[in-house]
N, C-alpha and C. Protein backbone atom coordinates (compact mmCIF):
# COMPACT_ATOMS: atom_id res chain seq x y z
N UNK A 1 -26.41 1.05 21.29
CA UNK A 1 -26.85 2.15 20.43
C UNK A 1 -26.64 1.78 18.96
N UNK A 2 -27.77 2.15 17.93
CA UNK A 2 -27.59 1.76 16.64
C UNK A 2 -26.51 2.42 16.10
N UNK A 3 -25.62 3.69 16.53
CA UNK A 3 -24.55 3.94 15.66
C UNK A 3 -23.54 4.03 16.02
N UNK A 4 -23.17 3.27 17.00
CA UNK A 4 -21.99 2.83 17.57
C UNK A 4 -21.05 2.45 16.48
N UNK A 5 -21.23 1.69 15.73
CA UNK A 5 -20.27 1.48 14.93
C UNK A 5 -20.22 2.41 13.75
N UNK A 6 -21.02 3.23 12.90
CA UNK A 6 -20.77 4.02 12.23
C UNK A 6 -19.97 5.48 13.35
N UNK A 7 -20.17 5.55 14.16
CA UNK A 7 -19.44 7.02 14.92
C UNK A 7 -17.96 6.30 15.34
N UNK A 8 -18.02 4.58 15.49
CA UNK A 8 -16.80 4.00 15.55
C UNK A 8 -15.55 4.61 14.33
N UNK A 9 -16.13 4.28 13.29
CA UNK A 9 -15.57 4.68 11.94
C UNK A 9 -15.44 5.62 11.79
N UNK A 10 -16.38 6.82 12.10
CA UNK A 10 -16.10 8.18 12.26
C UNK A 10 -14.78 8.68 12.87
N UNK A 11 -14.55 8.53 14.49
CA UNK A 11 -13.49 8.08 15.19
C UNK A 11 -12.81 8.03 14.60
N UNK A 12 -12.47 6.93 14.03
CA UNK A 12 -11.32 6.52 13.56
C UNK A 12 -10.38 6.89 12.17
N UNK A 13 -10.95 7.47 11.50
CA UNK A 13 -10.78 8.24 9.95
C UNK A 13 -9.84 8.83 10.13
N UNK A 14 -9.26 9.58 11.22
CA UNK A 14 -8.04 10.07 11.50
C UNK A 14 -6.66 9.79 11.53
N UNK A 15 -7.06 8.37 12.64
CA UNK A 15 -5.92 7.83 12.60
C UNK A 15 -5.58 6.81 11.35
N UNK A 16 -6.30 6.69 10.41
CA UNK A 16 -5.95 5.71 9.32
C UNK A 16 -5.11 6.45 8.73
N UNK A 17 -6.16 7.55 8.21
CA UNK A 17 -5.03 9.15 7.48
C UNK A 17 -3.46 8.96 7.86
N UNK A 18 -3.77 9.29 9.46
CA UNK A 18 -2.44 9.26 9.84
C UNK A 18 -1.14 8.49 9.53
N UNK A 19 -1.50 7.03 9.70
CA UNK A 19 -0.98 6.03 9.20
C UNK A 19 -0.25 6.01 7.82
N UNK A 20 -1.40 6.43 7.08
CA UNK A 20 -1.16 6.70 5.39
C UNK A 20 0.05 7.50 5.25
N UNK A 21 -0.08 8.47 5.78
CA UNK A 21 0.82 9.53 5.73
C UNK A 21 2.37 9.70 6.50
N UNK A 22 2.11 8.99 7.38
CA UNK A 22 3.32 8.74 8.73
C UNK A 22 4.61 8.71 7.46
N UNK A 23 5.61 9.49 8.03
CA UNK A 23 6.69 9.46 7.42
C UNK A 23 7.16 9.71 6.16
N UNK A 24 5.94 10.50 5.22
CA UNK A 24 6.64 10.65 3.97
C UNK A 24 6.96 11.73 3.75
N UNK A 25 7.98 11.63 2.64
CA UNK A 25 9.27 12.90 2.56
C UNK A 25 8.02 14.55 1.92
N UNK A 26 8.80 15.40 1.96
CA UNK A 26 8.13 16.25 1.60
C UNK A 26 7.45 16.17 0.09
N UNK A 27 8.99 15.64 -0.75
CA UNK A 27 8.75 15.70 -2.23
C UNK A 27 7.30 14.92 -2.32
N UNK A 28 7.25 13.92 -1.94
CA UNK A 28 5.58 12.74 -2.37
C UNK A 28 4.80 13.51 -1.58
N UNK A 29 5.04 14.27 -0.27
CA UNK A 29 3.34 14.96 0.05
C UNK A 29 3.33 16.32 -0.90
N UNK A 30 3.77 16.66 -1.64
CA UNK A 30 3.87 17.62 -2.70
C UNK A 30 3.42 17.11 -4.01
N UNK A 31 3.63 15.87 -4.10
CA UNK A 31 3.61 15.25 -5.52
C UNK A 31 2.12 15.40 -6.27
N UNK A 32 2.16 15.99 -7.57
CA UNK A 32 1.25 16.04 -8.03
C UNK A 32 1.25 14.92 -9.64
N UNK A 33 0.46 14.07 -9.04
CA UNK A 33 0.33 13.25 -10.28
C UNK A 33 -0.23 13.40 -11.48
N UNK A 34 -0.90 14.35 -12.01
CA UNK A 34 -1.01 15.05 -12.89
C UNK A 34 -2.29 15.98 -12.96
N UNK A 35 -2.09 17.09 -13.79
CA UNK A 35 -2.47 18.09 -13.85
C UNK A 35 -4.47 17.76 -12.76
N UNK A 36 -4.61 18.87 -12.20
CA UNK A 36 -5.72 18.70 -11.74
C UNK A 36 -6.18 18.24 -10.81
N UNK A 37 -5.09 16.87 -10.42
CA UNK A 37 -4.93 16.15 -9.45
C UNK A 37 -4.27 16.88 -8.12
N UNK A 38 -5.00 16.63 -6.70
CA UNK A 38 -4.37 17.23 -5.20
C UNK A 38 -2.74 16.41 -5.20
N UNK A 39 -2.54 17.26 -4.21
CA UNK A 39 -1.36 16.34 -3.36
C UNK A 39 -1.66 16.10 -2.29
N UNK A 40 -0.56 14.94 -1.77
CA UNK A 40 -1.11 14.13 -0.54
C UNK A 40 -1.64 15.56 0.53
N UNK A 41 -0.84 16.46 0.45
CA UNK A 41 -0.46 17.59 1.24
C UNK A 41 -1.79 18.81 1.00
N UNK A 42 -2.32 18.53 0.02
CA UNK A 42 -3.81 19.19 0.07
C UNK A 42 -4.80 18.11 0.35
N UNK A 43 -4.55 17.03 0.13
CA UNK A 43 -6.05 16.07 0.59
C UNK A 43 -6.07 16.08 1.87
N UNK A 44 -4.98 16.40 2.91
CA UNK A 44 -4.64 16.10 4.25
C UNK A 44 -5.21 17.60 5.07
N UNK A 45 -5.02 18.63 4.38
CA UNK A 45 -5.46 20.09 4.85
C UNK A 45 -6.91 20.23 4.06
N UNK A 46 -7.67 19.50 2.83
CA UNK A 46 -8.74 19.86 2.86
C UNK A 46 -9.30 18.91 3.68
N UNK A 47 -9.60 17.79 4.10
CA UNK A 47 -10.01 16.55 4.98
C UNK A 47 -10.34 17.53 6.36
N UNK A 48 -9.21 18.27 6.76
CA UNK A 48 -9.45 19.12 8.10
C UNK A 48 -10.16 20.46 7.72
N UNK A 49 -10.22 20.99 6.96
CA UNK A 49 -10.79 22.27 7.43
C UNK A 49 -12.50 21.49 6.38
N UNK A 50 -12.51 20.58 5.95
CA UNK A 50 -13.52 20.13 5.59
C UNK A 50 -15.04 19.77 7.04
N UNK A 51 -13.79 19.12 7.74
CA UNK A 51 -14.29 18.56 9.08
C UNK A 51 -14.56 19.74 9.60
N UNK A 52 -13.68 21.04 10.02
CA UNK A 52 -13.61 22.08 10.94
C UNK A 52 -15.17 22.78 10.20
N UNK A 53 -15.88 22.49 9.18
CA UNK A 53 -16.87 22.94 8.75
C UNK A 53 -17.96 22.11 9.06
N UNK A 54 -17.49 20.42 8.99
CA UNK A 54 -18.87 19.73 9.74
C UNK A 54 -18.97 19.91 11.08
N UNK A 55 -17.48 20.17 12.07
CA UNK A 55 -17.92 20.70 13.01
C UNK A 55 -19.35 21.72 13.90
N UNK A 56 -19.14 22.62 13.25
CA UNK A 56 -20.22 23.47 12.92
C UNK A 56 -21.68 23.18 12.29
N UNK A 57 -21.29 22.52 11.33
CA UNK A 57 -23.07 21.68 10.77
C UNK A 57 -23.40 20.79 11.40
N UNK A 58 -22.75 20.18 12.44
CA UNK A 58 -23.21 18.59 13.01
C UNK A 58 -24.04 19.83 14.52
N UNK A 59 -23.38 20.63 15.02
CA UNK A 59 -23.54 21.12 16.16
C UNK A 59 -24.59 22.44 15.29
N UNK A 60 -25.21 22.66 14.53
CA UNK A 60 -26.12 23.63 13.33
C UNK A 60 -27.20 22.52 13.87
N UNK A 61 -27.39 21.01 13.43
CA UNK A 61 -27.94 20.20 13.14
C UNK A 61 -29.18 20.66 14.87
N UNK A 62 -28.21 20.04 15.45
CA UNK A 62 -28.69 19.66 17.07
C UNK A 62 -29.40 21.36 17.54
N UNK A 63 -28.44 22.60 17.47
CA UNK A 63 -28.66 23.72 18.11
C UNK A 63 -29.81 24.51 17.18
N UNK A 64 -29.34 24.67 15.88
CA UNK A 64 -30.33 25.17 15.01
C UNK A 64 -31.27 24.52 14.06
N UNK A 65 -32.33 23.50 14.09
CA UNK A 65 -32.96 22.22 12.79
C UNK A 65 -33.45 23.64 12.33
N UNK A 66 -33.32 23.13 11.12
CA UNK A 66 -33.62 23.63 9.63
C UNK A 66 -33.27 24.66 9.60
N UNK A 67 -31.40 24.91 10.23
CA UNK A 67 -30.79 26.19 9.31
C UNK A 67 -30.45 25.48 7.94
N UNK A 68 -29.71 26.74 7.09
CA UNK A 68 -28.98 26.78 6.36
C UNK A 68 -27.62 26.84 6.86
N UNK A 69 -26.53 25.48 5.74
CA UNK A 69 -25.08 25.63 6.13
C UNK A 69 -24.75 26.37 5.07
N UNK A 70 -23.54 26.38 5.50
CA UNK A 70 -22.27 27.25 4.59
C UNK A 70 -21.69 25.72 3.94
N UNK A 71 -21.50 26.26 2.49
CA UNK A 71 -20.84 24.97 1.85
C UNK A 71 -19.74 25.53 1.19
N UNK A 72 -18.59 24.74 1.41
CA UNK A 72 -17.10 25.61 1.31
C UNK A 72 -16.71 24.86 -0.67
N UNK A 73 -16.38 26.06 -1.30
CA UNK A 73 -15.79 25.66 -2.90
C UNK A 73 -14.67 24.77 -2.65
N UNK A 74 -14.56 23.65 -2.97
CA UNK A 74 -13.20 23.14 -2.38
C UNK A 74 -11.86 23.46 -3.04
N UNK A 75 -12.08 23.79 -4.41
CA UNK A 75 -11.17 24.10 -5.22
C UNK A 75 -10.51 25.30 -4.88
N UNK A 76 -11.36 26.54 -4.48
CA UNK A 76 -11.45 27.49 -4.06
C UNK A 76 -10.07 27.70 -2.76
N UNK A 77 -10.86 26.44 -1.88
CA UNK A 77 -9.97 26.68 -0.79
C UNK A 77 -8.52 26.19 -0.92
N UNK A 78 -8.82 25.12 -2.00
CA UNK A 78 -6.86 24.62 -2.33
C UNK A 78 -6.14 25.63 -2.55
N UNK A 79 -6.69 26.58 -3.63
CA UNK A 79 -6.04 27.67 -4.39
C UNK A 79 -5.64 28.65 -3.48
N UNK A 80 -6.64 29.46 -2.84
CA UNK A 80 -6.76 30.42 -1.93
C UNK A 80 -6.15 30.33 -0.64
N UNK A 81 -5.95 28.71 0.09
CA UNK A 81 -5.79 29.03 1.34
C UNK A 81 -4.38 28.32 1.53
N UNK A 82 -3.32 28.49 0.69
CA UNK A 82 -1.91 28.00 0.30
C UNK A 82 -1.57 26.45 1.34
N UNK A 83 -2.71 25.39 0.77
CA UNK A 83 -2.35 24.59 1.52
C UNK A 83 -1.28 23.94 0.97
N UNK A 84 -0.47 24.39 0.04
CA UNK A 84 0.78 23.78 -0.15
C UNK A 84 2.16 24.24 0.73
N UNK A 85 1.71 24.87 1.52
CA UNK A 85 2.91 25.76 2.65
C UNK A 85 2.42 24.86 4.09
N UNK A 86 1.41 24.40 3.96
CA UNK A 86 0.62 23.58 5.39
C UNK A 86 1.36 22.54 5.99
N UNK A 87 1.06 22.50 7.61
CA UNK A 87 2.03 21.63 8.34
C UNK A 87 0.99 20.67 8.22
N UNK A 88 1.41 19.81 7.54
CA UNK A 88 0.60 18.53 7.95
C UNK A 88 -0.01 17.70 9.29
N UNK A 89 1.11 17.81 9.59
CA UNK A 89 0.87 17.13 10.99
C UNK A 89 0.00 18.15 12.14
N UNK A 90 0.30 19.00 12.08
CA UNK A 90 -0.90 20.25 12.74
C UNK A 90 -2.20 19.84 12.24
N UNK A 91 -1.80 19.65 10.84
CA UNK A 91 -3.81 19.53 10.83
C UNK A 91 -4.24 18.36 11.06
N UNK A 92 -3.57 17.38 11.11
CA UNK A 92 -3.73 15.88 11.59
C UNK A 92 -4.06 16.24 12.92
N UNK A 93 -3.51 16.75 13.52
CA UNK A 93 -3.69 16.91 15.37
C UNK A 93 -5.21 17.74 15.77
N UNK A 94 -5.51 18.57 14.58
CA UNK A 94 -6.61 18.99 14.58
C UNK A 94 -8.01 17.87 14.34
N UNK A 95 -7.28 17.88 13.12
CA UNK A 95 -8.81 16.81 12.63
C UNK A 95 -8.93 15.70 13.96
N UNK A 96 -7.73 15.04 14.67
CA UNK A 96 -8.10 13.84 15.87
C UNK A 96 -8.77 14.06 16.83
N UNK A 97 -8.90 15.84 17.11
CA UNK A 97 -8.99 16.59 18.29
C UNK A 97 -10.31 16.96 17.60
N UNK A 98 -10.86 17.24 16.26
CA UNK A 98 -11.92 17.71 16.18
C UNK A 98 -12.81 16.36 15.90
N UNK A 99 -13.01 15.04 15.91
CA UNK A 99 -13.03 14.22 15.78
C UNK A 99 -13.56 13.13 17.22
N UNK A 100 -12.42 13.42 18.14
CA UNK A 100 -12.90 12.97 19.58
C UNK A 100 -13.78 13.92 19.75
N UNK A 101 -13.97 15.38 19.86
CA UNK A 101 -15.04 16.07 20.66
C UNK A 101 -16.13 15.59 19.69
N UNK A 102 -16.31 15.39 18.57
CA UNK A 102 -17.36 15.28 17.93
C UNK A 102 -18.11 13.83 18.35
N UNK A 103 -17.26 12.84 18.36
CA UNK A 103 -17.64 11.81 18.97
C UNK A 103 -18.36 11.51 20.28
N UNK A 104 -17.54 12.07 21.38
CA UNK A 104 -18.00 12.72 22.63
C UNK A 104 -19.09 12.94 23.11
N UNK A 105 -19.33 14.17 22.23
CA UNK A 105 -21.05 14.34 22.33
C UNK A 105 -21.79 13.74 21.60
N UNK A 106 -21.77 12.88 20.20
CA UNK A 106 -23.04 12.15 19.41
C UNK A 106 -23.09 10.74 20.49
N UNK A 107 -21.99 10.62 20.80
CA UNK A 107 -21.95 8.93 21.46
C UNK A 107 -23.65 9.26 22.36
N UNK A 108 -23.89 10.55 22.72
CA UNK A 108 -24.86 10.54 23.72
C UNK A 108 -25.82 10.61 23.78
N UNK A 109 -26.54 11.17 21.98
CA UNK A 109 -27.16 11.61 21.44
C UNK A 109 -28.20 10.49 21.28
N UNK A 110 -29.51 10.33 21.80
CA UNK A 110 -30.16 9.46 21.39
C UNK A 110 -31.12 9.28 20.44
N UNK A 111 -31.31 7.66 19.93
CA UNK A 111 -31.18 7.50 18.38
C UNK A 111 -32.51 8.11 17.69
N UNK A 112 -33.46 8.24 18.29
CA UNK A 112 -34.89 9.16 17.42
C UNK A 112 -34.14 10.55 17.19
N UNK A 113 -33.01 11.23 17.67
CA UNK A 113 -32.93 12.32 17.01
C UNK A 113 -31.90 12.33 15.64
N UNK A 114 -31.63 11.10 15.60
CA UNK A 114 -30.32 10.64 14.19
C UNK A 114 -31.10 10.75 12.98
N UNK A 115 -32.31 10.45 13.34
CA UNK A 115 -33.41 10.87 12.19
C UNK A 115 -34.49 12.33 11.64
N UNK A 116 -33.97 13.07 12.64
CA UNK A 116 -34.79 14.11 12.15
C UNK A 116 -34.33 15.08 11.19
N UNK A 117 -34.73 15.75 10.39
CA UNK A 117 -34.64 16.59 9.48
C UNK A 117 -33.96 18.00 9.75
N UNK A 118 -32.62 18.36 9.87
CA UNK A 118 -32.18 19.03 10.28
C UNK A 118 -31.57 20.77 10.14
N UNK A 119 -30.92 20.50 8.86
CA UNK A 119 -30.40 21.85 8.29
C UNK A 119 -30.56 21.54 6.69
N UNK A 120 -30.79 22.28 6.05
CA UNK A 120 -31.07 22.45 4.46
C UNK A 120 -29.36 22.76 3.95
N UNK A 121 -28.87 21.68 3.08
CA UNK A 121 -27.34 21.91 2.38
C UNK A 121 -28.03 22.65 0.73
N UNK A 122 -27.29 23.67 0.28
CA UNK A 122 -27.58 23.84 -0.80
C UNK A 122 -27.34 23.17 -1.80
N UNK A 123 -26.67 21.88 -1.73
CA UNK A 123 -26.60 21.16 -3.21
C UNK A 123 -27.45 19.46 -2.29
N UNK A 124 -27.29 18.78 -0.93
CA UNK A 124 -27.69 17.67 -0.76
C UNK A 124 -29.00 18.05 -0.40
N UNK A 125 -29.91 19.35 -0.16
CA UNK A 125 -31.06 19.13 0.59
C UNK A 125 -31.19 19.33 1.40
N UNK A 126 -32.26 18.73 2.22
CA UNK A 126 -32.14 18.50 3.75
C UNK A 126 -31.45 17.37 4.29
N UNK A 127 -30.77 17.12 5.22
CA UNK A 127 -29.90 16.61 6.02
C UNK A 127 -30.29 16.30 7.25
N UNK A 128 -30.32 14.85 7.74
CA UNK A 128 -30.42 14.37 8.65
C UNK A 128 -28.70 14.17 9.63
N UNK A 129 -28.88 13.98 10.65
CA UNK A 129 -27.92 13.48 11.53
C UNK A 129 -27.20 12.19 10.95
N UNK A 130 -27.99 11.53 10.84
CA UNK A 130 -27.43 10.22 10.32
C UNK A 130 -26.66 10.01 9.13
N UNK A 131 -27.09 11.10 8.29
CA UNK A 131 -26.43 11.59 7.07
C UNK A 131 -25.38 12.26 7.31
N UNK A 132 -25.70 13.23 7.82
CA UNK A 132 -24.04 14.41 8.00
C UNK A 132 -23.24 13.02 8.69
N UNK A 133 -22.91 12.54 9.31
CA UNK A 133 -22.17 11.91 10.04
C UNK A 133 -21.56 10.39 8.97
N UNK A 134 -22.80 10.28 9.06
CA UNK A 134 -22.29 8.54 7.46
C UNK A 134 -21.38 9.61 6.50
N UNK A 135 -21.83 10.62 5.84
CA UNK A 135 -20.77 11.44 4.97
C UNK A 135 -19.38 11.34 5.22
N UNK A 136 -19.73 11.84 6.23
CA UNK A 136 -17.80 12.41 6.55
C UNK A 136 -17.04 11.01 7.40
N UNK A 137 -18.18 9.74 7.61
CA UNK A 137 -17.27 8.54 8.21
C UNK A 137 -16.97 8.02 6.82
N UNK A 138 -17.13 8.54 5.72
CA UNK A 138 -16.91 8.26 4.06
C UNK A 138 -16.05 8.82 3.84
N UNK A 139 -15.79 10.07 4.38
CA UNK A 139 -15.03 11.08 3.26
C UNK A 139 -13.39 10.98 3.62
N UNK A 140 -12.56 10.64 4.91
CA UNK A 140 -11.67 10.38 5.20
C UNK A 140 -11.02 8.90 3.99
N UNK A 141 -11.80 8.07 4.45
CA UNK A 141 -11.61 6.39 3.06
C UNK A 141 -11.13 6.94 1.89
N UNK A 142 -12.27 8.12 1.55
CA UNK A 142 -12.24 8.22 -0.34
C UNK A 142 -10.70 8.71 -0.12
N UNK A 143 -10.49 10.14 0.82
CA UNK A 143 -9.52 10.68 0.31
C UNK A 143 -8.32 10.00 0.70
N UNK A 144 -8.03 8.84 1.43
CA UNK A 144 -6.96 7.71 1.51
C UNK A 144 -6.55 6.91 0.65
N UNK A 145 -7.83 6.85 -0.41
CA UNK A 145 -7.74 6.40 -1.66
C UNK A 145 -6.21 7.10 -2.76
N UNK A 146 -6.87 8.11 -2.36
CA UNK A 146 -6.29 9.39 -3.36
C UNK A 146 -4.60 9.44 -2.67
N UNK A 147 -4.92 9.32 -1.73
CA UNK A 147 -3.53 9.85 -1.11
C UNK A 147 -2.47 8.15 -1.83
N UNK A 148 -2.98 7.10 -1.67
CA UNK A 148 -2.35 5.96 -2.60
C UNK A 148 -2.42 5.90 -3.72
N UNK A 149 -3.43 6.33 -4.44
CA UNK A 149 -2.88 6.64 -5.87
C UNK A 149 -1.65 7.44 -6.04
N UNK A 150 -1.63 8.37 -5.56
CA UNK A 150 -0.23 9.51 -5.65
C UNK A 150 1.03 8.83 -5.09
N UNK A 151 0.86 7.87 -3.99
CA UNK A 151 2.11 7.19 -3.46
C UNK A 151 2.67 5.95 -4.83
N UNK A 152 1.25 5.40 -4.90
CA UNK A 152 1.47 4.80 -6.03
C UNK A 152 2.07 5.24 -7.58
N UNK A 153 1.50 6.44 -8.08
CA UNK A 153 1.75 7.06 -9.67
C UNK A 153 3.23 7.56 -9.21
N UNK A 154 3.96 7.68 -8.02
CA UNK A 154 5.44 8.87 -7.81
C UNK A 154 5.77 7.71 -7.91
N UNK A 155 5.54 6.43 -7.46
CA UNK A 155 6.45 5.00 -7.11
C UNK A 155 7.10 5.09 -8.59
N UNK A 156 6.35 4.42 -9.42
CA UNK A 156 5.74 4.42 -10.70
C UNK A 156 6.75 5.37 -11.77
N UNK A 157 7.10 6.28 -11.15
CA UNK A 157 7.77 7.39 -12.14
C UNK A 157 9.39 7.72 -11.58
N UNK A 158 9.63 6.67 -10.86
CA UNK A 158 10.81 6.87 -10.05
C UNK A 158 11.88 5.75 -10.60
């Protein structure tokens, strides 16, 4: 199948996170490196309820072509949904768990429908399968990025 290895990567975005994160004290998943900037401890709770929303658009995609999704403020949700009180590791167990089922069923999905035109996003357009899915096998990396800058800038100031 042609996306065996991109749904590979998909898969796997979790457990890298995980890795990243394994074992650090509260103070560094709190740490805010300066103004504006997440903590490890919000990149880790928006990553999941980010997903818990493609959940829904990947399965929009297949059940409903050419709805409209819901696109979540992200800032919005840092502020509002006190992910600085969040168990980390709960939402890690989520995102792995929302992650295998998602996998599960695309593994089966065959490849003329990775291309069709699916649900309308209000800021990307229309959205293909192949797209929603390349996105978010992206969006775990970037925010691993972020989560080492912050391990890095606390090193740094210590």
């Amino acid at each position: 199948m042609k996306y065996e290895a991109l749904l590979a990567d998909f898969l796997n975005g979790p457990k890298e996170l995980e890795k990243e994160v394994e074992g650090i004290e509260a103070d560094l998943a709190d740490y805010r490196p300066f103004e504006g900037a997440w903590t490890i401890r919000e990149h880790v709770v928006h990553v999941t309820d980010s997903d818990i929303n493609n959940f829904i658009r990947w399965k929009s995609i297949i059940a409903q072509p050419r709805s409209n999704v819901y696109v979540i403020d992200e800032e919005a949700w840092v502020k509002n949904m006190k992910y600085a009180t969040a168990n980390m590791d709960k939402y890690l167990k989520v995102l792995k768990l929302l992650r295998e089922l998602s996998y599960d069923y695309l593994i089966g999905v065959e490849e003329k429908e990775w291309s069709n035109e699916y649900f309308v996003h209000s800021t990307s357009g229309m959205v293909t399968l192949e797209k929603c899915i390349t996105t978010y096998a992206k969006h775990i990396p970037f925010h691993i990025e972020h989560v080492r800058r912050n391990k890095k800038l606390r090193a740094e100031r210590l």
